[in-house]
C-alpha atoms as a PDB file:
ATOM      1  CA  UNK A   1      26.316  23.825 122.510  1.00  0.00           C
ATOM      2  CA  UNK A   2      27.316  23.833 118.935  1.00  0.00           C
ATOM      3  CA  UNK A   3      25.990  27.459 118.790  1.00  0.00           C
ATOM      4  CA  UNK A   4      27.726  28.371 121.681  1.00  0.00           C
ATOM      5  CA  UNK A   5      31.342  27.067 119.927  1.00  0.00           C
ATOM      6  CA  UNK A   6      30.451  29.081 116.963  1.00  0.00           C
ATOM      7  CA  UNK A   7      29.103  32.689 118.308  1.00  0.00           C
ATOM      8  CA  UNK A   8      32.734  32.083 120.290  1.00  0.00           C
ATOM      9  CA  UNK A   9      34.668  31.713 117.141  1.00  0.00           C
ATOM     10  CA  UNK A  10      33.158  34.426 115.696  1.00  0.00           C
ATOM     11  CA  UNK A  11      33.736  36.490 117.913  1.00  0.00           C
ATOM     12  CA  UNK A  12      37.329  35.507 118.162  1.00  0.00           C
ATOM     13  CA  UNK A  13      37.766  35.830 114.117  1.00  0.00           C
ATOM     14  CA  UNK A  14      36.229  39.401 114.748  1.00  0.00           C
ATOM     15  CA  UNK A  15      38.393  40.340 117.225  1.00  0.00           C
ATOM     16  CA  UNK A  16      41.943  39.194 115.215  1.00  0.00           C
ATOM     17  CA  UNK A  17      39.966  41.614 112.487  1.00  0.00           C
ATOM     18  CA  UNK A  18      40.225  44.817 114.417  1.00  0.00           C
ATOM     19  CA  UNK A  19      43.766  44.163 115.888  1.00  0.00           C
ATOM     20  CA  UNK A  20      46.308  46.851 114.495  1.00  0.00           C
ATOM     21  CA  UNK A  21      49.386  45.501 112.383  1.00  0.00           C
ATOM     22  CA  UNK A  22      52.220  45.804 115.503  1.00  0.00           C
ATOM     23  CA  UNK A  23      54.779  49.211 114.268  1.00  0.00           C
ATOM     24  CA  UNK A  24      58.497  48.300 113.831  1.00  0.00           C
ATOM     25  CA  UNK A  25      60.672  50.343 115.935  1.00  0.00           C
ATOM     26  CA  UNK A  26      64.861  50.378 115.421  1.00  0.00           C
ATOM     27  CA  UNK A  27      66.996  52.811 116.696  1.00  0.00           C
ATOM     28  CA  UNK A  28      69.646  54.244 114.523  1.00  0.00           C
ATOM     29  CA  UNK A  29      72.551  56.527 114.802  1.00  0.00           C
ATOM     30  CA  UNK A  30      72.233  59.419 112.028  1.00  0.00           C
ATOM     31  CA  UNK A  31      74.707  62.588 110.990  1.00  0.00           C
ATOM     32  CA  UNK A  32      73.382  65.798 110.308  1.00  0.00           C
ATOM     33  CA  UNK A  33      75.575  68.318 108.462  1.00  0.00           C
ATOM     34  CA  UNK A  34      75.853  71.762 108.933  1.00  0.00           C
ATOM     35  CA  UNK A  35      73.801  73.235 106.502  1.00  0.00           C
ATOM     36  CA  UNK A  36      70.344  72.762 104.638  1.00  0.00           C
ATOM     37  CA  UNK A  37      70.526  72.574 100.767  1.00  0.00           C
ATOM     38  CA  UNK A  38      67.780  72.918  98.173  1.00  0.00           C
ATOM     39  CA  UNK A  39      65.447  69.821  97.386  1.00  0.00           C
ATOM     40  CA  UNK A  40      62.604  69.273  95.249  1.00  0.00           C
ATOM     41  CA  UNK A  41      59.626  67.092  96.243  1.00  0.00           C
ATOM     42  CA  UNK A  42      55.815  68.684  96.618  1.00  0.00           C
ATOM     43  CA  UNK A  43      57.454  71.967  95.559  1.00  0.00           C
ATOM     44  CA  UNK A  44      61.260  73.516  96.208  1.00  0.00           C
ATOM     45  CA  UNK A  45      62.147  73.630  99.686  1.00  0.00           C
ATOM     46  CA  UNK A  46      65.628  73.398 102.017  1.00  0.00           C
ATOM     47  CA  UNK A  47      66.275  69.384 103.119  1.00  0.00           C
ATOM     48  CA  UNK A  48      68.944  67.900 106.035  1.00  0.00           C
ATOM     49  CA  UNK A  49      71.925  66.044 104.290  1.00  0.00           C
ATOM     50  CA  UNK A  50      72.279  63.272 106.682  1.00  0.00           C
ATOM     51  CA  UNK A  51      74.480  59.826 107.335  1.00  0.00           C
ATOM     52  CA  UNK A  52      73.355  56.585 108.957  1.00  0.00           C
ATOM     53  CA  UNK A  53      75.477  54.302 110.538  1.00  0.00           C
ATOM     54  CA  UNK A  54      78.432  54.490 113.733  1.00  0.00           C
ATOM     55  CA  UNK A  55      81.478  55.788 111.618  1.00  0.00           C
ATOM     56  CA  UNK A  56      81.604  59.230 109.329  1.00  0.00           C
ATOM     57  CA  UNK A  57      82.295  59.121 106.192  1.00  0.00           C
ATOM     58  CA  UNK A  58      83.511  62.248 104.603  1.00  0.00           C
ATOM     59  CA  UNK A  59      81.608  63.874 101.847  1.00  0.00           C
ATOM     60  CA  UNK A  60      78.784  60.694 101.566  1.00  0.00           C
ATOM     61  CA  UNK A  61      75.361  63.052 102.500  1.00  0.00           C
ATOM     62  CA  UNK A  62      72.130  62.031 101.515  1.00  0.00           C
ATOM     63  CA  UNK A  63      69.024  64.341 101.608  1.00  0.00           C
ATOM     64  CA  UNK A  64      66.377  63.423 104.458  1.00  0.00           C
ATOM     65  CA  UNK A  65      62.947  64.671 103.178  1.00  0.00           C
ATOM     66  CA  UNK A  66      61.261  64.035 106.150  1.00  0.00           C
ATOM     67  CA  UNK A  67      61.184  65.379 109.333  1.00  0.00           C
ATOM     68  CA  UNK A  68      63.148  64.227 112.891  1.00  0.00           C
ATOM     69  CA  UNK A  69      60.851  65.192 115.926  1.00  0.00           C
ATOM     70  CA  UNK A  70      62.310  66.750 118.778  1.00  0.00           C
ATOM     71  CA  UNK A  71      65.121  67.698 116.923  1.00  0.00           C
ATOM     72  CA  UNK A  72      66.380  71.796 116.525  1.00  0.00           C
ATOM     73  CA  UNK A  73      68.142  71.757 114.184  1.00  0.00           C
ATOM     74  CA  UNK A  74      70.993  74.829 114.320  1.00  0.00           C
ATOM     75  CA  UNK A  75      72.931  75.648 111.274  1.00  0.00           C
ATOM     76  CA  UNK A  76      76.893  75.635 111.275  1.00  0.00           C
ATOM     77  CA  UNK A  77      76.973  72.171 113.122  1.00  0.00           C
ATOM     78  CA  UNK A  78      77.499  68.928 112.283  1.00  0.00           C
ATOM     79  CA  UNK A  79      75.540  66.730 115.063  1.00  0.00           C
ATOM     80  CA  UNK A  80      75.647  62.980 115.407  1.00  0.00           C
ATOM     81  CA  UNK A  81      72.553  61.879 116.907  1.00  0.00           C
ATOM     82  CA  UNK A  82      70.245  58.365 118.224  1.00  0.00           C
ATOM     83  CA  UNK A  83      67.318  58.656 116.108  1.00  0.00           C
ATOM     84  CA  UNK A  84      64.406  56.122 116.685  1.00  0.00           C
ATOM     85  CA  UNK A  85      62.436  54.745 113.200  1.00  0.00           C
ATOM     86  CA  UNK A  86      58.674  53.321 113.943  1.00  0.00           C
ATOM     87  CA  UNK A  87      57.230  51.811 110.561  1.00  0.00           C
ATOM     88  CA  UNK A  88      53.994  52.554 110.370  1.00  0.00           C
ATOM     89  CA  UNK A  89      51.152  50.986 109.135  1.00  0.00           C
ATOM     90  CA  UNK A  90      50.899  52.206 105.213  1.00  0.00           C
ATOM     91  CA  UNK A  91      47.068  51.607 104.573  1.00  0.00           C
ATOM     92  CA  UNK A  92      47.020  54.840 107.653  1.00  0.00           C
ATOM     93  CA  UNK A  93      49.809  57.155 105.795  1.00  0.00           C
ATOM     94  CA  UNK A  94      48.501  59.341 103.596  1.00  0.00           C
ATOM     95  CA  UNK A  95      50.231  59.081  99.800  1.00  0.00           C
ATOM     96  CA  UNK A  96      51.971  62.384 100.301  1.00  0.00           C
ATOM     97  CA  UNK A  97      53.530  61.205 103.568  1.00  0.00           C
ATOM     98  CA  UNK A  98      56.694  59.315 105.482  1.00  0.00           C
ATOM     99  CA  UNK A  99      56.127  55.579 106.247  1.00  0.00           C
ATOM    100  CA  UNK A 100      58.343  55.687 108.760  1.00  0.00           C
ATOM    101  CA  UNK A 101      57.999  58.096 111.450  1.00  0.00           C
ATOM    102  CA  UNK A 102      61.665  59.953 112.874  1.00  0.00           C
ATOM    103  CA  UNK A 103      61.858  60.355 116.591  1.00  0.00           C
ATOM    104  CA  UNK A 104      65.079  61.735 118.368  1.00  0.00           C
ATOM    105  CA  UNK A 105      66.087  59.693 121.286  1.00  0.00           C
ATOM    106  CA  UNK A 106      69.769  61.659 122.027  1.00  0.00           C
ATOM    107  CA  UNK A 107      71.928  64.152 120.730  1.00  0.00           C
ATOM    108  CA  UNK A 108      74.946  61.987 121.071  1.00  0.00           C
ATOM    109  CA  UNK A 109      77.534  64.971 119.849  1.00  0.00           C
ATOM    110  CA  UNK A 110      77.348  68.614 118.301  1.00  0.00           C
ATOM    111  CA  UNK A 111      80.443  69.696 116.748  1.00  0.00           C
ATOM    112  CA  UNK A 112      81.042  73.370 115.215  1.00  0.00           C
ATOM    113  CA  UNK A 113      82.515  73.598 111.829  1.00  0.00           C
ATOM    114  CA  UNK A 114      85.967  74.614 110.874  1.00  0.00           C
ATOM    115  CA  UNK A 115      87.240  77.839 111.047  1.00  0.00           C
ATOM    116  CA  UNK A 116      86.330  80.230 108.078  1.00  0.00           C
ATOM    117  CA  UNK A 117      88.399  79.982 105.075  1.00  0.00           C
ATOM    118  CA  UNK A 118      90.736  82.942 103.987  1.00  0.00           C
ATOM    119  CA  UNK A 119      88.749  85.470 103.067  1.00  0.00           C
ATOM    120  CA  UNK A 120      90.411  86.206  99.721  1.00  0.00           C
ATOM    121  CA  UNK A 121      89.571  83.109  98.596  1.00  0.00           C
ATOM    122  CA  UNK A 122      85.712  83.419  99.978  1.00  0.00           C
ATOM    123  CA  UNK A 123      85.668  86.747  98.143  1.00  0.00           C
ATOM    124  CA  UNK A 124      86.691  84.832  94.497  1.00  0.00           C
ATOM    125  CA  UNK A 125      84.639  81.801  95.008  1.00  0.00           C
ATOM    126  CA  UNK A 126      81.529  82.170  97.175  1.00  0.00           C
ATOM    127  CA  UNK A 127      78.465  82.921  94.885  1.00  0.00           C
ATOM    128  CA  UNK A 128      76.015  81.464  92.479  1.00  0.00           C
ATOM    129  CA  UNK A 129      77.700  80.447  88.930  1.00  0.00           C
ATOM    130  CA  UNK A 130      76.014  79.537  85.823  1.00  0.00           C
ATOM    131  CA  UNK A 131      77.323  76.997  83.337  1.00  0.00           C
ATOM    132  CA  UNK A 132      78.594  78.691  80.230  1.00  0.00           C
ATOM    133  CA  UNK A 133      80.973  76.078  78.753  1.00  0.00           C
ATOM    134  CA  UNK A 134      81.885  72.591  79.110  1.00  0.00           C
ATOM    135  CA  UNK A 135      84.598  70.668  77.978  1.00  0.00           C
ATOM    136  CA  UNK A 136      85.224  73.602  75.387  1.00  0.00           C
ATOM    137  CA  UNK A 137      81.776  73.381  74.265  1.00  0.00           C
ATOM    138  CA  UNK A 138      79.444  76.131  74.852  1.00  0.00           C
ATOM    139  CA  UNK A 139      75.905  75.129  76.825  1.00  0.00           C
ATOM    140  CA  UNK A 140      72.806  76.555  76.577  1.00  0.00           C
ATOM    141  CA  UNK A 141      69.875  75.817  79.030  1.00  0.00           C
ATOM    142  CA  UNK A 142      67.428  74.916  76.150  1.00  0.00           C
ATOM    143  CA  UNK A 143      70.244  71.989  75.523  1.00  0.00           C
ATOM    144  CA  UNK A 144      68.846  70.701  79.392  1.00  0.00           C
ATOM    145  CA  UNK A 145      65.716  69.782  77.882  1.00  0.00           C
ATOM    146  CA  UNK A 146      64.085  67.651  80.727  1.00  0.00           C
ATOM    147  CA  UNK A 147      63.968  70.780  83.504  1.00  0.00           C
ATOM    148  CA  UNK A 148      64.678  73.485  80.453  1.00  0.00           C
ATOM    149  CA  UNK A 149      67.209  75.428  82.903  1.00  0.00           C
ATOM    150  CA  UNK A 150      70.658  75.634  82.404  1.00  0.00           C
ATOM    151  CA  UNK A 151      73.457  74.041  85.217  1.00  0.00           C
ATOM    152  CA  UNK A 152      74.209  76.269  87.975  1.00  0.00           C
ATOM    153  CA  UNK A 153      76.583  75.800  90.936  1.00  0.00           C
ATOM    154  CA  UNK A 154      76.634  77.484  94.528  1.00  0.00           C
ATOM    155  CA  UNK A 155      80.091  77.749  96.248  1.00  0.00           C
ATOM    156  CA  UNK A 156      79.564  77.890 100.077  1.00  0.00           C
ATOM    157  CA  UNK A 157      83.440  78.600 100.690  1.00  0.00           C
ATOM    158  CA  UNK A 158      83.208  79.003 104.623  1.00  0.00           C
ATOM    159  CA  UNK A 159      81.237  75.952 105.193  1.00  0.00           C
ATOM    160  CA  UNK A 160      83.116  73.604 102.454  1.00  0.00           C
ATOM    161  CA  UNK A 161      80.164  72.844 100.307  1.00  0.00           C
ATOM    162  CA  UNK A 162      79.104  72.957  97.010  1.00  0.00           C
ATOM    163  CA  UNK A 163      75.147  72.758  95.667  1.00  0.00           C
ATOM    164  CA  UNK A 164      73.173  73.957  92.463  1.00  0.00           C
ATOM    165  CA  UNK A 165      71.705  70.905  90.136  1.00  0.00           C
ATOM    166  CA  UNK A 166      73.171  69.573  86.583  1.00  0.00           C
ATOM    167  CA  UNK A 167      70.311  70.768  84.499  1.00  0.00           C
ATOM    168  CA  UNK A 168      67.730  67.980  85.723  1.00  0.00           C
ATOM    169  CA  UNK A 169      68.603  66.979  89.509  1.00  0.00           C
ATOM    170  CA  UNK A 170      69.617  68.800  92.343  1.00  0.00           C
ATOM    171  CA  UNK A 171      73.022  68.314  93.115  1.00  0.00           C
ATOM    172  CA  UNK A 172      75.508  68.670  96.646  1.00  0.00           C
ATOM    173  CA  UNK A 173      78.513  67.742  97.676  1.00  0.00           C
ATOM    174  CA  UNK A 174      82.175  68.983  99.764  1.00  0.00           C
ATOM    175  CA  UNK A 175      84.646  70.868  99.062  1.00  0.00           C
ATOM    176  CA  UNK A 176      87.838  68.243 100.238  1.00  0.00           C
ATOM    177  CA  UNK A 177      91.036  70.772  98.587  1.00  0.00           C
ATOM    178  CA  UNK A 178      90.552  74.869  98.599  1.00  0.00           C
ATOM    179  CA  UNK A 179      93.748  76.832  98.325  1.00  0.00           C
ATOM    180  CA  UNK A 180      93.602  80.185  96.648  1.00  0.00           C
ATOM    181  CA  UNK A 181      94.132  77.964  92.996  1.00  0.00           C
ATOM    182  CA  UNK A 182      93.176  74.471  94.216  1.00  0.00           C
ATOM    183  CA  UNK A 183      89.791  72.805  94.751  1.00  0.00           C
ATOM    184  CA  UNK A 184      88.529  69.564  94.105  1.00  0.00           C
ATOM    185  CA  UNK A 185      85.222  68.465  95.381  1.00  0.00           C
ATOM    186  CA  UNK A 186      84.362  64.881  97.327  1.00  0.00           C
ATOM    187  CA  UNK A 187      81.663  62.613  95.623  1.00  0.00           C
ATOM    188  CA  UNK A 188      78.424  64.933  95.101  1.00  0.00           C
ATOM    189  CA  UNK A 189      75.037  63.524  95.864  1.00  0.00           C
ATOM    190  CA  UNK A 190      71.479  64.821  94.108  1.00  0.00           C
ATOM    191  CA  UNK A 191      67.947  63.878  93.767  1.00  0.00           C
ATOM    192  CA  UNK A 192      66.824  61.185  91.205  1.00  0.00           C
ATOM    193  CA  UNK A 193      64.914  62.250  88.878  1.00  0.00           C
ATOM    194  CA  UNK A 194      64.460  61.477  85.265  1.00  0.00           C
ATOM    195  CA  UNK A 195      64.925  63.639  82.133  1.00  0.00           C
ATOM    196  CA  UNK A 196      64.414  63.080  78.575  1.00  0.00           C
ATOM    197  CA  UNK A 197      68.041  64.417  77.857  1.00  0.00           C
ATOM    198  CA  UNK A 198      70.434  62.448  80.648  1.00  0.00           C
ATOM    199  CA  UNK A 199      73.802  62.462  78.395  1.00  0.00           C
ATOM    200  CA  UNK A 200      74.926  65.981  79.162  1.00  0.00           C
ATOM    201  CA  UNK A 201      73.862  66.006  83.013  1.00  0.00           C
ATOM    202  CA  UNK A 202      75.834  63.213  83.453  1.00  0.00           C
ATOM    203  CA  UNK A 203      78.510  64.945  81.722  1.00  0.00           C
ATOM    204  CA  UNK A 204      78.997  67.528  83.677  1.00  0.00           C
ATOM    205  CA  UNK A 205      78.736  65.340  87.299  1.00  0.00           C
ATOM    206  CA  UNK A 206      81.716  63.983  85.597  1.00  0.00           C
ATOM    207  CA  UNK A 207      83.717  67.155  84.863  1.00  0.00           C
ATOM    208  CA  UNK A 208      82.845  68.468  88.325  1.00  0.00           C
ATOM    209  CA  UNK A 209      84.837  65.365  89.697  1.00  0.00           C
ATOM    210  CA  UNK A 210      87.775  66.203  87.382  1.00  0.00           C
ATOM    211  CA  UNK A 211      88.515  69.588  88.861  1.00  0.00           C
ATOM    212  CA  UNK A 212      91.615  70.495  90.063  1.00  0.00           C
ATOM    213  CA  UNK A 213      91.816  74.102  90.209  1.00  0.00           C
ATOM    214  CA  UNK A 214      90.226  77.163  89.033  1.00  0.00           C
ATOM    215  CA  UNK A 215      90.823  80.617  87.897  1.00  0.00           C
ATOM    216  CA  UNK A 216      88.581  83.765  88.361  1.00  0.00           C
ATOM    217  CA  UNK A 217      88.684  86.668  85.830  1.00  0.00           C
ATOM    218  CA  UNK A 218      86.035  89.311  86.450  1.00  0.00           C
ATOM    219  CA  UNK A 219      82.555  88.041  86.362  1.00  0.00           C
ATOM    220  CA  UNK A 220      84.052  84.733  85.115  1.00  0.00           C
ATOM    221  CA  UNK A 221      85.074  81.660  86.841  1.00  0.00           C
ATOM    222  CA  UNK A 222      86.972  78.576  85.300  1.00  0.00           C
ATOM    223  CA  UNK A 223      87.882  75.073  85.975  1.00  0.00           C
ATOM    224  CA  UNK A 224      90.488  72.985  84.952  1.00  0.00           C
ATOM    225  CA  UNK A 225      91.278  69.165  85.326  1.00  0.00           C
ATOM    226  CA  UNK A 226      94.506  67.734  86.390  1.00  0.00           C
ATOM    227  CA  UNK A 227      96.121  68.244  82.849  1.00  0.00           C
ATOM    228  CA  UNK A 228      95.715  71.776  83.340  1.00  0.00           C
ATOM    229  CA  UNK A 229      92.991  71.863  80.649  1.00  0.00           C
ATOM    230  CA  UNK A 230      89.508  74.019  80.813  1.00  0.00           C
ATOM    231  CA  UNK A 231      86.378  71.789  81.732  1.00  0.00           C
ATOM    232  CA  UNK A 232      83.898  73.862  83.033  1.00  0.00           C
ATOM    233  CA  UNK A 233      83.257  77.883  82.586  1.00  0.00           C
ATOM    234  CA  UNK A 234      80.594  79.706  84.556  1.00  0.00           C
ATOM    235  CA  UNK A 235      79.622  83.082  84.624  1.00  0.00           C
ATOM    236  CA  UNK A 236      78.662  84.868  88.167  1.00  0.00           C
ATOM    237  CA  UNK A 237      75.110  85.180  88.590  1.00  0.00           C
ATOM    238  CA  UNK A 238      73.346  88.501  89.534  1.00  0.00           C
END
């Protein structure tokens, strides 16, 4: 009998062995803006800028380096969506890969973006810009020593956006005032990284929140702050 009792608890102690930790599932509702910027994880690649949570908040995108299946995604809208997130099981995710695995449940709205901006202004403004001066200083990328390239920013006049990186992170953000000599950008976003040299990356996040118009002379593009006074200089990229 005794044998009995123990080949039986055994056998239950070898069953509650094999059982699979139960996933987590929450549903969630997510933003998705209308455009892809650049991101940097296993190599450079284009990432969604999304929100969670029932209200919008203007300008506040994060980048979403995963993937949301069932999703098609469609540039030039911004879509508000019911996304299901199942927790997996970490020992079975390879090192390289999500935890958490991003199912669409609905499509809860799809909204095109504004119309296009005047196209004087799209014709100053909408390139690629490298940093040559800031705050009267003039920058050189060997000064960025922690990604050893120099600060550049991309204009994306029709669609209100802004990305580039600060000379170690990536770096996004919206475009809240454009008149053909304002602009002043919302609170800009970027990737996390760590760089031996932090001090003048964080110095020129800064200045981009300071400007409130610009100029454009050639090849040359410039930014002042409220006082009227030059913060940032870039010259137009080939």
């Amino acid at each position: 009998m005794k044998s009995l009792t123990a080949l039986f608890l055994a056998f239950l102690i070898a069953n509650s062995c094999n059982e699979k930790p139960s996933e987590e599932q929450e549903t969630f509702v997510y933003w998705v803006n209308s455009a892809k910027v650049a991101c940097e994880g296993v190599g450079q690649r284009q990432c969604l800028q999304i929100q969670k949570g029932e209200q919008f908040r203007e300008g506040e995108w994060q980048l979403f380096y995963s993937t949301i299946d069932g999703f098609n995604y469609e540039p030039g809208f911004i879509y508000k969506l019911e996304v299901s997130e199942v927790k997996k099981d970490p020992k079975s995710v390879p090192a390289d890969a999500s935890s958490i695995q991003y199912t669409l449940v609905e499509v809860l709205e799809k909204k095109a973006m504004e119309p296009k901006t005047d196209s004087k202004i799209a014709i100053q403004l909408h390139d690629i810009w490298a940093l040559q001066a800031m705050n009267g200083d003039v920058v050189r990328h060997n000064q960025f020593s922690g990604r050893n390239k120099q600060p550049v920013l991309e204009i994306f006049v029709e669609e209100k956006r802004i990305g580039g990186n600060d000379g170690c992170n990536s770096i996004f953000g919206s475009i809240e005032t454009l008149t053909d000599k304002s602009i002043r950008f919302g609170t800009l976003g970027g990737t996390k990284m760590a760089c031996p040299n932090m001090d003048l990356s964080a110095e020129y996040n800064k200045a981009l929140q300071q400007v409130r118009s610009y100029k454009r002379e050639e090849l040359s593009l410039y930014f002042y702050n409220e006082a009227d006074k030059e913060v940032l200089r870039y010259k137009k990229v080939d």
